[in-house]
N, C-alpha and C. Protein backbone atom coordinates (compact mmCIF):
# COMPACT_ATOMS: atom_id res chain seq x y z
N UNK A 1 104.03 114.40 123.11
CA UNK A 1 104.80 115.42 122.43
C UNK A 1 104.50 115.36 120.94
N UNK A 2 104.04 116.55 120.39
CA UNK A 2 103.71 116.39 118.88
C UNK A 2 105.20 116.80 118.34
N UNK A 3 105.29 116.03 116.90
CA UNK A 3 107.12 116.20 116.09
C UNK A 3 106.20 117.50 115.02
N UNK A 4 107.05 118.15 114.69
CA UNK A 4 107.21 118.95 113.23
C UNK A 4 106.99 117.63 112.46
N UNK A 5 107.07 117.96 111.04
CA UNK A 5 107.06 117.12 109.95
C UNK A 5 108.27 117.23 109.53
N UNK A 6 109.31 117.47 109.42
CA UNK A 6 110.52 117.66 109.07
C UNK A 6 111.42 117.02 110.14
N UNK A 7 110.89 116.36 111.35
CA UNK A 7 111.28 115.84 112.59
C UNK A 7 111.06 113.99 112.18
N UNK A 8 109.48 114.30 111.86
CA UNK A 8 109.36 112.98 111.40
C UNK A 8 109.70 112.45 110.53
N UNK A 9 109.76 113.40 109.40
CA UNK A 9 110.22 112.64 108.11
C UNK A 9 111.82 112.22 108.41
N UNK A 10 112.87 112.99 109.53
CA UNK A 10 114.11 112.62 109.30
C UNK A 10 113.90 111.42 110.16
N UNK A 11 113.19 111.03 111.10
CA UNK A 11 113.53 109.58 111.76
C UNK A 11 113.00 108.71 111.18
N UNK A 12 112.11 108.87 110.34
CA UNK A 12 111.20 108.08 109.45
C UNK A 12 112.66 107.56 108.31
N UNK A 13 113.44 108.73 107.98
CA UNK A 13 114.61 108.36 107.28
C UNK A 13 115.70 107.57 107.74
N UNK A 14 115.75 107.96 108.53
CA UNK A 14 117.48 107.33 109.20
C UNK A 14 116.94 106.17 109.93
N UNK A 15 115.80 105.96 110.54
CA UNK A 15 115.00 104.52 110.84
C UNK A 15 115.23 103.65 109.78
N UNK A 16 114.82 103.95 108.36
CA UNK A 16 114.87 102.55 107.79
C UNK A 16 116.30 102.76 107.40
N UNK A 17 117.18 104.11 107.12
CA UNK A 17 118.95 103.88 106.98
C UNK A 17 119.64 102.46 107.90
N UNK A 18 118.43 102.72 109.08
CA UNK A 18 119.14 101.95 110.07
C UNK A 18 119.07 100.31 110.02
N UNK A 19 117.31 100.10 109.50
CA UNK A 19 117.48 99.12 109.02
C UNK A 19 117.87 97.87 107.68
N UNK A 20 118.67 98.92 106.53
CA UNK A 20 119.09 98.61 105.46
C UNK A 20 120.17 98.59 105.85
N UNK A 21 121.17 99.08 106.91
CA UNK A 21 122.36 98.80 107.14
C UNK A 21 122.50 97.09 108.09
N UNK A 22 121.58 97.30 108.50
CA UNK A 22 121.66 95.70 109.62
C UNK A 22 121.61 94.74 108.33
N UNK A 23 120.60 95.21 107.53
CA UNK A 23 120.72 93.57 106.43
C UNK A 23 121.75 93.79 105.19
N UNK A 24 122.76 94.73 105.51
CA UNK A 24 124.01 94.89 104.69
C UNK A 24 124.77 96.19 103.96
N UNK A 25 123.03 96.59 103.60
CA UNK A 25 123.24 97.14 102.53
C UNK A 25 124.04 98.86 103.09
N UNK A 26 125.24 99.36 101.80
CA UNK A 26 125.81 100.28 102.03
C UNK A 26 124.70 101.45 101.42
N UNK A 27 124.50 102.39 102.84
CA UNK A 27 123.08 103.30 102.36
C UNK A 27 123.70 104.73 102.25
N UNK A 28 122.53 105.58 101.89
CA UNK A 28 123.40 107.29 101.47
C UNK A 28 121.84 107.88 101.59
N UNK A 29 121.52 108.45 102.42
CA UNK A 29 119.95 109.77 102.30
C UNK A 29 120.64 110.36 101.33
N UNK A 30 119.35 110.68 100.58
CA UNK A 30 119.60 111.68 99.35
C UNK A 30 119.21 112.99 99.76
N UNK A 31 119.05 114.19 99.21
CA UNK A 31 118.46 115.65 99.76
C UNK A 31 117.30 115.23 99.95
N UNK A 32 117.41 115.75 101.09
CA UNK A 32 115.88 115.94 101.96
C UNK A 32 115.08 117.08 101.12
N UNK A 33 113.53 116.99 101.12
CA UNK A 33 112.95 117.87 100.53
C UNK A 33 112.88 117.80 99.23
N UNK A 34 113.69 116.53 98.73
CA UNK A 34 113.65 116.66 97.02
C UNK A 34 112.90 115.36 96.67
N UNK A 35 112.11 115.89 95.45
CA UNK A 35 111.46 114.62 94.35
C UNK A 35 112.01 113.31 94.60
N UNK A 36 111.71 112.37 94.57
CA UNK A 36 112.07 111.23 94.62
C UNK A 36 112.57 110.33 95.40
N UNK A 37 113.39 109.51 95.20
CA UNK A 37 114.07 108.77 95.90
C UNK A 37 114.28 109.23 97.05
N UNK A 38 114.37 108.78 98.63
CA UNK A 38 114.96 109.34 100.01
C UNK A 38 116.29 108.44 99.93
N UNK A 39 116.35 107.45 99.74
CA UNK A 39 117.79 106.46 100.08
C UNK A 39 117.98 105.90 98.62
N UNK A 40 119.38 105.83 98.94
CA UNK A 40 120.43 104.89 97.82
C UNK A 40 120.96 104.11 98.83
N UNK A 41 120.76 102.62 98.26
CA UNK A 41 121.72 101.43 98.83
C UNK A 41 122.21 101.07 97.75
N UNK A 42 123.32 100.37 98.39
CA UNK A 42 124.39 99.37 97.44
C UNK A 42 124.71 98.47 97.98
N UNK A 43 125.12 97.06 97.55
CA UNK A 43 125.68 95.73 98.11
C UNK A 43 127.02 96.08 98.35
N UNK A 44 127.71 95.52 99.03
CA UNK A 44 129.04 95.25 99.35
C UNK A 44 130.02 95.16 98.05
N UNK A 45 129.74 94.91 97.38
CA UNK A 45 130.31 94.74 96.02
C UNK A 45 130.04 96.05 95.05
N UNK A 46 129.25 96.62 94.99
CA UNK A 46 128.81 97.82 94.55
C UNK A 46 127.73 97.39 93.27
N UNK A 47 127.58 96.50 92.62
CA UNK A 47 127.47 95.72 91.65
C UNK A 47 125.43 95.71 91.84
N UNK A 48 125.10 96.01 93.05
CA UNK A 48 123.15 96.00 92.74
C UNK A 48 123.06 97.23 93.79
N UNK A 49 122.10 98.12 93.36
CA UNK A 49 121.51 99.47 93.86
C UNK A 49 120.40 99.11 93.53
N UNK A 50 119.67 100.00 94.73
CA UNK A 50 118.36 100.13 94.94
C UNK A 50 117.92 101.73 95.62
N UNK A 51 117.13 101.86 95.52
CA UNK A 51 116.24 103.39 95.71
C UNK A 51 115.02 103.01 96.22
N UNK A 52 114.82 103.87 97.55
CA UNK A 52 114.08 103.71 98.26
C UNK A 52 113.56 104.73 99.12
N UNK A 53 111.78 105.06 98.77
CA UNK A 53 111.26 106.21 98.99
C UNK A 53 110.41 105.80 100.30
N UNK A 54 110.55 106.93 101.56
CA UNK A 54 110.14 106.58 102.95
C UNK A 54 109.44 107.89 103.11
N UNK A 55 108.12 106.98 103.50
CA UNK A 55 107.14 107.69 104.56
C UNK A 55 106.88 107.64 105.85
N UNK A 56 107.09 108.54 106.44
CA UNK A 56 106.83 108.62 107.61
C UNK A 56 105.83 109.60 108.42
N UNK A 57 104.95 108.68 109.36
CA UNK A 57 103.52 109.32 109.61
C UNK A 57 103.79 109.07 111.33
N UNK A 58 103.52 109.97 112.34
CA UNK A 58 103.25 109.82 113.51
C UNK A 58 102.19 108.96 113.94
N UNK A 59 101.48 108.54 113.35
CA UNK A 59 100.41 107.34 113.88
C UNK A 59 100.05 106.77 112.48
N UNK A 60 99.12 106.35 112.99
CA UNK A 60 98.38 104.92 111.53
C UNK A 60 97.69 105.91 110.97
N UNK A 61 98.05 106.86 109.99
CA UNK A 61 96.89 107.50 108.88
C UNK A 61 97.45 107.50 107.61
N UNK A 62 96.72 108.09 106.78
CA UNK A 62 96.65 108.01 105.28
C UNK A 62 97.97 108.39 105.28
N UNK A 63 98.45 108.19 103.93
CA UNK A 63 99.77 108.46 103.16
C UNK A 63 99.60 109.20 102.06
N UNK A 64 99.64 110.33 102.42
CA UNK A 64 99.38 111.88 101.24
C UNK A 64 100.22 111.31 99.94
N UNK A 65 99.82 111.11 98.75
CA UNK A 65 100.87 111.02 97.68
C UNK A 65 100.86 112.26 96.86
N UNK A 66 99.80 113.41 97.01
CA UNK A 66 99.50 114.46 96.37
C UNK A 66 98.52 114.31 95.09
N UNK A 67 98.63 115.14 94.03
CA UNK A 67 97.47 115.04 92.82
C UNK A 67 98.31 114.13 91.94
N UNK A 68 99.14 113.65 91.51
CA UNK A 68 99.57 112.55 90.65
C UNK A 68 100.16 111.48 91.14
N UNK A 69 100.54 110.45 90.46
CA UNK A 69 101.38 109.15 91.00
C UNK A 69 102.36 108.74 90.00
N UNK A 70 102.85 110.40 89.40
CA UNK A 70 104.23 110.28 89.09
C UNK A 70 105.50 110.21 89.78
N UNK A 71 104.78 110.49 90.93
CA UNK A 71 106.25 110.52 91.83
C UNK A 71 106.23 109.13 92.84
N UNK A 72 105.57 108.04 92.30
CA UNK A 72 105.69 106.87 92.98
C UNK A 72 106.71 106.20 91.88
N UNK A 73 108.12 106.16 92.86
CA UNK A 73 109.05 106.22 91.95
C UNK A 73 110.32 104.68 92.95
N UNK A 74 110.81 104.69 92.63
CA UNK A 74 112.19 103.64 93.39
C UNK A 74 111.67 102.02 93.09
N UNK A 75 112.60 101.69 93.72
CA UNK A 75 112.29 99.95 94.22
C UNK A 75 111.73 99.23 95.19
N UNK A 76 111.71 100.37 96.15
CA UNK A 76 110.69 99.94 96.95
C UNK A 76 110.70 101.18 97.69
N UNK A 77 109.09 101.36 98.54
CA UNK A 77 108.43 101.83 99.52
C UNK A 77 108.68 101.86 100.81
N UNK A 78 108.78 102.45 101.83
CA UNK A 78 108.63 101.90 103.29
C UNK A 78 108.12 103.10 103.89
N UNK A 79 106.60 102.40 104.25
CA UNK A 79 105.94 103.34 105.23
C UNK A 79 106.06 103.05 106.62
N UNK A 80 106.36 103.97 107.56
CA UNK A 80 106.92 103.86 108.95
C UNK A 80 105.84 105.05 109.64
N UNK A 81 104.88 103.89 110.24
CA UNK A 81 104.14 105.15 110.97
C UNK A 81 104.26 104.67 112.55
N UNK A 82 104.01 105.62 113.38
CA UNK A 82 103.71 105.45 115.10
C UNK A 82 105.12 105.90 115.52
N UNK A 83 105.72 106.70 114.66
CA UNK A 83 107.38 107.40 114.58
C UNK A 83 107.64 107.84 115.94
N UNK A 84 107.09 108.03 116.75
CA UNK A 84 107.32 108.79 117.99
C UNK A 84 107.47 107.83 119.01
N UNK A 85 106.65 106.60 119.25
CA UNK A 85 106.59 105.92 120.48
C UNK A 85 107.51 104.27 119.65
N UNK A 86 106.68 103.46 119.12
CA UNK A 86 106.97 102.63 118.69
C UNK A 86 106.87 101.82 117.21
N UNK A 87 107.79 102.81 116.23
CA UNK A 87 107.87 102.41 114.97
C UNK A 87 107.65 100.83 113.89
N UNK A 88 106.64 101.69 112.98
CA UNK A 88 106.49 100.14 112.82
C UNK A 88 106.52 100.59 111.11
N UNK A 89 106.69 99.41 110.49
CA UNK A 89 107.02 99.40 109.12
C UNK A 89 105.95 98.61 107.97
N UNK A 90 106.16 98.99 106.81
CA UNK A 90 105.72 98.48 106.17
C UNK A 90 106.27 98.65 104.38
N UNK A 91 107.02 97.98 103.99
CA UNK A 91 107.59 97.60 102.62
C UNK A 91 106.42 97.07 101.42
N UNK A 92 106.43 97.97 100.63
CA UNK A 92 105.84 98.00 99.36
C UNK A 92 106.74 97.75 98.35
N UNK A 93 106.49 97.68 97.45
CA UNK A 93 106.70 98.07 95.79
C UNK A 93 105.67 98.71 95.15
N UNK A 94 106.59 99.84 94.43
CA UNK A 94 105.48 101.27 93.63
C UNK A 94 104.68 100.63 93.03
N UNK A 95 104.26 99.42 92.45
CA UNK A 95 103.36 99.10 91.52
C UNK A 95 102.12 98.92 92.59
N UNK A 96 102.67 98.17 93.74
CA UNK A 96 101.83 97.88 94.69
C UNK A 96 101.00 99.23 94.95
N UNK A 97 101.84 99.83 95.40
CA UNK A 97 101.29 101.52 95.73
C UNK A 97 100.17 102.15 95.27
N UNK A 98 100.37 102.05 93.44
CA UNK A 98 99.39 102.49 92.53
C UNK A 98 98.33 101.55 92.49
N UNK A 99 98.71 100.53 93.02
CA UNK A 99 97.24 99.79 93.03
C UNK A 99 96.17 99.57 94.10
N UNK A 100 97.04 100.19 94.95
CA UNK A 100 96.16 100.08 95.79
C UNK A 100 95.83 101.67 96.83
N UNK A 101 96.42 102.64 95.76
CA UNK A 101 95.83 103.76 96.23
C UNK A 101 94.33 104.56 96.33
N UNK A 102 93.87 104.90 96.92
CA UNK A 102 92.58 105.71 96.71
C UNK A 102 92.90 106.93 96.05
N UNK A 103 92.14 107.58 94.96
CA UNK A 103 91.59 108.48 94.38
C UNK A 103 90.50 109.30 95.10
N UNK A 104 90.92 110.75 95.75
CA UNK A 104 89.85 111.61 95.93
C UNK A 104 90.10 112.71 94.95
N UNK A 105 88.67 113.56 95.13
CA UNK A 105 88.19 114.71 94.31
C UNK A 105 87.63 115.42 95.36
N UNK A 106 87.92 116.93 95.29
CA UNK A 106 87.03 117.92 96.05
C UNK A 106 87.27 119.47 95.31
N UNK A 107 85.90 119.37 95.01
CA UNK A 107 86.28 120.84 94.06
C UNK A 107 86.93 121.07 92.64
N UNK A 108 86.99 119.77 92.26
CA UNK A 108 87.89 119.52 90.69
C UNK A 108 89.05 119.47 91.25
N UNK A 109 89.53 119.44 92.21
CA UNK A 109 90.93 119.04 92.33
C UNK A 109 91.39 117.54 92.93
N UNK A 110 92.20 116.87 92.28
CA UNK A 110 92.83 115.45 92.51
C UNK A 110 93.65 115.47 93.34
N UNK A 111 93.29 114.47 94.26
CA UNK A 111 94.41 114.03 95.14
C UNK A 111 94.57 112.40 95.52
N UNK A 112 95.71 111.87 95.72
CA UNK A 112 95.65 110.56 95.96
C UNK A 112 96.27 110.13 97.37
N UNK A 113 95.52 109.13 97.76
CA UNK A 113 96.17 108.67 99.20
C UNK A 113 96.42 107.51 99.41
N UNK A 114 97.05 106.98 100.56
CA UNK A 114 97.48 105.45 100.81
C UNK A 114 96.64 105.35 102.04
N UNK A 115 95.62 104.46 102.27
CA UNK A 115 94.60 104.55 102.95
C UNK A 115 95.19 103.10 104.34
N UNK A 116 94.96 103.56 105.40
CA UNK A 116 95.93 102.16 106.32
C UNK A 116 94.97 101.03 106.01
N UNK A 117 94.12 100.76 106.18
CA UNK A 117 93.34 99.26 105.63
C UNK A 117 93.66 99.06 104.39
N UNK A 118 94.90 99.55 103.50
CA UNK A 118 95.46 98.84 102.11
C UNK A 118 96.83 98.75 102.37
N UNK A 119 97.61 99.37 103.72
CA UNK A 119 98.73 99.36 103.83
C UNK A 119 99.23 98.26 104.70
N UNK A 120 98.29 98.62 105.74
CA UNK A 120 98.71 98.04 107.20
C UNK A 120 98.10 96.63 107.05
N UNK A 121 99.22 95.77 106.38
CA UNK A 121 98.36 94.40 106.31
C UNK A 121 100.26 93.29 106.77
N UNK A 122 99.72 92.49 106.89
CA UNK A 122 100.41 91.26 107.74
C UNK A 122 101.68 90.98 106.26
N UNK A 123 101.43 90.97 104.58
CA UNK A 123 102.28 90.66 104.12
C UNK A 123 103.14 92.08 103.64
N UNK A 124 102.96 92.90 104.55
CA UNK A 124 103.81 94.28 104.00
C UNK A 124 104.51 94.52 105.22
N UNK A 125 104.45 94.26 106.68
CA UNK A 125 104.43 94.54 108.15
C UNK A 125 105.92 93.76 108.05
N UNK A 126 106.97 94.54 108.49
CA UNK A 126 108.03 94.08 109.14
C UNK A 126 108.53 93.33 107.60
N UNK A 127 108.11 93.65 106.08
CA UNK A 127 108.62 92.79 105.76
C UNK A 127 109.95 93.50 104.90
N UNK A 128 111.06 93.29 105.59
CA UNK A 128 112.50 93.65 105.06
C UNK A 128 112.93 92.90 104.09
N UNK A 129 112.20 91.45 104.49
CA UNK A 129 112.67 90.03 103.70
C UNK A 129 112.43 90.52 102.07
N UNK A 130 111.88 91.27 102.21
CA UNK A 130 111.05 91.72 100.69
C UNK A 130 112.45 92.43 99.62
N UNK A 131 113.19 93.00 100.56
CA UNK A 131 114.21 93.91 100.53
C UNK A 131 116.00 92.98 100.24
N UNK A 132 115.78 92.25 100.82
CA UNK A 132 117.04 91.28 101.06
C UNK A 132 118.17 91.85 101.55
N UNK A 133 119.24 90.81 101.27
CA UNK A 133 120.61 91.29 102.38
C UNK A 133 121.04 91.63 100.60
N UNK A 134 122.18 93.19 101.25
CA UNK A 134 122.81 93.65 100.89
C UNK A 134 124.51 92.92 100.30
N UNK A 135 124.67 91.80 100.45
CA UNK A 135 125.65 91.02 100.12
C UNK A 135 125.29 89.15 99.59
């Protein structure tokens, strides 16, 4: 069964809602469709927030960031691809992102991507730990 993109991006969302709530944290989706941030968490205390921008891809491919990497923005990343059968994750930080994005050109026009042989690696895979408990 192929998803819309608006299918994937919401389970791609409420997937990691789901898993920022198991390690504590009090979460909120922000507007869908808008710049930036997808999630706001907060600790139990209210006292540390974090912002957190989610991709979500139906299988293992590139991660469109578009022509700039102004909008690699929050505290952390989480790319969630194979959204349909068996979701799998991967936690960044934006600095990480920009460094290890590819740069294409076609036609004078810029575009940048997250390529899976820079994503899909063993210290980004499953790692929530990166993220911590919410209390």
């Amino acid at each position: 069964m192929k998803l819309e993109t608006q299918v994937t991006g919401n389970i791609g969302l409420y997937y990691v809602c789901y898993h920022l709530s198991r390690l504590g944290w009090n979460v909120m989706p922000t507007s869908r469709n808008a710049r930036g941030i997808d999630v706001i968490a907060y600790d139990r205390t209210g006292t540390e927030f974090i912002g957190v921008q989610v991709k979500a891809l139906t299988k293992r491919n590139p991660v469109p960031l578009g022509n700039s990497l102004d909008k690699v923005m929050g505290d952390f990343w989480v790319i969630v691809n194979n959204i349909g059968k068996e979701p799998q994750t991967y936690v960044l930080l934006p600095e990480e992102v920009k460094k290890l994005v590819h740069r294409g050109e076609k036609d004078g026009r810029v575009s940048y991507w997250l390529q899976p042989k820079s994503y899909c690696v063993d210290e980004y895979f499953e790692a929530w730990g990166r993220i911590g408990r919410g209390h």
